[in-house]
C-alpha atoms as a PDB file:
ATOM      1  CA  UNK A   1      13.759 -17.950   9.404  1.00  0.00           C
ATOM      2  CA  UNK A   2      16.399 -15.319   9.698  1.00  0.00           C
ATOM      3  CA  UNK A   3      18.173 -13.087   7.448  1.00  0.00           C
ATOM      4  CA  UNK A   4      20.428 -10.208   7.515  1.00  0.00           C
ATOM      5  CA  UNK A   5      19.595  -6.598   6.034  1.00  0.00           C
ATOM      6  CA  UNK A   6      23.251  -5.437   4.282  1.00  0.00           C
ATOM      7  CA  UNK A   7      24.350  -2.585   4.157  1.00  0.00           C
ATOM      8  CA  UNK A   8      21.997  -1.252   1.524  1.00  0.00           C
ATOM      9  CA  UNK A   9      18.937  -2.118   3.274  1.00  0.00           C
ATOM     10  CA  UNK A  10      18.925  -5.488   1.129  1.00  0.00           C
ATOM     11  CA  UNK A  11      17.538  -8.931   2.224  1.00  0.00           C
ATOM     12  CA  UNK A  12      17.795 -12.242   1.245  1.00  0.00           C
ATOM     13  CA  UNK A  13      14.308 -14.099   0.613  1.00  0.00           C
ATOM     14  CA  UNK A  14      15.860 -17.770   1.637  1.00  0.00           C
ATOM     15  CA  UNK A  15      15.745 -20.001  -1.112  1.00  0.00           C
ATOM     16  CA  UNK A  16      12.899 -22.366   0.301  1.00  0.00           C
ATOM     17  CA  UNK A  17      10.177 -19.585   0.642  1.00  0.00           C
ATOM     18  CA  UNK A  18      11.646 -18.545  -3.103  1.00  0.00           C
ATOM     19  CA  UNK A  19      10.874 -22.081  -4.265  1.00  0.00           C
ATOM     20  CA  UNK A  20       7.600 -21.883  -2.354  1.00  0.00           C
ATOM     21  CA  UNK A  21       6.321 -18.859  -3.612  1.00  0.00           C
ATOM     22  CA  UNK A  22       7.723 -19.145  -6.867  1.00  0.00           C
ATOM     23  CA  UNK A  23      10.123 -16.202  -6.659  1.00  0.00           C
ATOM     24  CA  UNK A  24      12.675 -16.003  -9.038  1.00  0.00           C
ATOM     25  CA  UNK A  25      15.122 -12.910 -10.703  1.00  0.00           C
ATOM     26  CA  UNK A  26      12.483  -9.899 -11.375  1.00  0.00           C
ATOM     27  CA  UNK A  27       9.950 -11.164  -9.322  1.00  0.00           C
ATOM     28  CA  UNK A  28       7.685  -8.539  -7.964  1.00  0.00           C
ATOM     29  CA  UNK A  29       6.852  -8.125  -4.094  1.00  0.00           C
ATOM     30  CA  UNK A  30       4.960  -5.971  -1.673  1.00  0.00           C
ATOM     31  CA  UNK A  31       6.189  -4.633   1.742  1.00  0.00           C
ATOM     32  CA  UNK A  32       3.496  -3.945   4.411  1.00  0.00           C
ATOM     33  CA  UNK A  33       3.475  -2.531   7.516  1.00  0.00           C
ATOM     34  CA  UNK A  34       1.415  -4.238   9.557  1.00  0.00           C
ATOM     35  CA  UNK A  35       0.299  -4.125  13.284  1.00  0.00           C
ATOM     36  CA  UNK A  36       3.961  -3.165  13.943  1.00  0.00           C
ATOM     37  CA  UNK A  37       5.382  -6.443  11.622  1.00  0.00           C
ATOM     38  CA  UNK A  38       7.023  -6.263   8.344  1.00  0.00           C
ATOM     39  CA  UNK A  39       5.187  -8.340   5.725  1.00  0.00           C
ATOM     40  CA  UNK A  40       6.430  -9.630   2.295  1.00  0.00           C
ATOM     41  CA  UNK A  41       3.564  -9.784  -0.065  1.00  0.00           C
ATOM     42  CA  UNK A  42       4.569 -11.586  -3.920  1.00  0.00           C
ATOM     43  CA  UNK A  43       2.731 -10.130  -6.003  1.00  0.00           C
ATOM     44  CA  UNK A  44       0.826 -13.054  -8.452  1.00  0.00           C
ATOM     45  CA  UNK A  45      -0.855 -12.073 -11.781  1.00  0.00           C
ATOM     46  CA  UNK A  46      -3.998 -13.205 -11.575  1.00  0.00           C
ATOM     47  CA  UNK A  47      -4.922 -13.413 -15.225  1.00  0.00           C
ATOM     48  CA  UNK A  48      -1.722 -13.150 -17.721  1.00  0.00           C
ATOM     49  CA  UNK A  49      -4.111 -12.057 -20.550  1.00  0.00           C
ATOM     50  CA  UNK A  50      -6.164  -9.166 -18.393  1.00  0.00           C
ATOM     51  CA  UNK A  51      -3.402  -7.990 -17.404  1.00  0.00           C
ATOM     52  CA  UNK A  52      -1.513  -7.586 -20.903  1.00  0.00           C
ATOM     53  CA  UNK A  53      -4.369  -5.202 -21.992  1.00  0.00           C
ATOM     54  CA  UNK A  54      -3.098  -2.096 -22.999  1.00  0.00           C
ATOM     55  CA  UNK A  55       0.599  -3.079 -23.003  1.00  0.00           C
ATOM     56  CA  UNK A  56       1.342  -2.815 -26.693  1.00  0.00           C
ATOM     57  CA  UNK A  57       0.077  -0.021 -28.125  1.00  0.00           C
ATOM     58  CA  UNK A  58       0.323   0.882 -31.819  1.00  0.00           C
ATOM     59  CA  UNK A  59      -1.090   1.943 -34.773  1.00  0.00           C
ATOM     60  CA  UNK A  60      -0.598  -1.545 -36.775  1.00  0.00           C
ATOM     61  CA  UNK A  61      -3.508  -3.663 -37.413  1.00  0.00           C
ATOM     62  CA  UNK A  62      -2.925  -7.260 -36.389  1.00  0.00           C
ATOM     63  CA  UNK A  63      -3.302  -8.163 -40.394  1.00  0.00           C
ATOM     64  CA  UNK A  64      -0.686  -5.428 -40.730  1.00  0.00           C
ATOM     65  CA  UNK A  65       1.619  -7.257 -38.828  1.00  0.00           C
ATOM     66  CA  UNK A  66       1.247 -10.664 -39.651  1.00  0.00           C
ATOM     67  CA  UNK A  67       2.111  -9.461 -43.374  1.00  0.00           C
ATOM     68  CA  UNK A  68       5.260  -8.102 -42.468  1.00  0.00           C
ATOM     69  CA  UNK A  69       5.907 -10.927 -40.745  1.00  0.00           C
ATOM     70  CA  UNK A  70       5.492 -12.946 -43.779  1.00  0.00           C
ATOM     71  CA  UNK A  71       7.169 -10.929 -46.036  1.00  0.00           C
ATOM     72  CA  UNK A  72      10.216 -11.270 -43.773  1.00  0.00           C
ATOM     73  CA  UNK A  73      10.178 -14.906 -43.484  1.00  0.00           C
ATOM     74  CA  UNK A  74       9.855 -14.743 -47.506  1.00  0.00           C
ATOM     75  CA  UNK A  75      13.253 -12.525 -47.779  1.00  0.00           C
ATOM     76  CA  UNK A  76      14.594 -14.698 -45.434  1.00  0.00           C
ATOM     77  CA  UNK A  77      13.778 -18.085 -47.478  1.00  0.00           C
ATOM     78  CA  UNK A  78      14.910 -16.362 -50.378  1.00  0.00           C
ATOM     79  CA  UNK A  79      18.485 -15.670 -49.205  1.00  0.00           C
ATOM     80  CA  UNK A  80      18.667 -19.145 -47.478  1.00  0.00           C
ATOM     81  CA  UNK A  81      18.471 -20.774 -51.424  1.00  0.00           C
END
């Protein structure tokens, strides 16, 4: 396949190697340089939950939140009435 870089030094991944590789808006992929080639690497979580560690941080307890959660859902019954 063959695509044009614009004038920003954009390309366009064709939508059939998008569909493929599953690459949609935001996806995430590597550029390597390669024996003289340029090669388009997606990037693929490998394990959603490993790699959420560490993303919320926060001095909450999980109890902590759940109970505000509940108290909002109780204001928000309340007002519904």
């Amino acid at each position: 396949m063959t695509t044009k870089l614009t004038q920003k030094g954009q390309i366009v991944i064709p939508v059939e190697l998008r569909r493929k590789y599953d690459l949609g808006a935001g996806a995430e992929v590597e550029l390597a340089d390669i024996g003289g080639e340029i090669v388009i690497i997606p990037i693929v979580i490998k394990n959603p939950i490993d790699e959420a560690v560490g993303i919320i941080k926060g001095s909450k307890s999980t109890r902590d939140i759940m109970k505000a959660i509940r108290d909002e859902e109780a204001r928000f019954e309340k007002k519904k009435r």
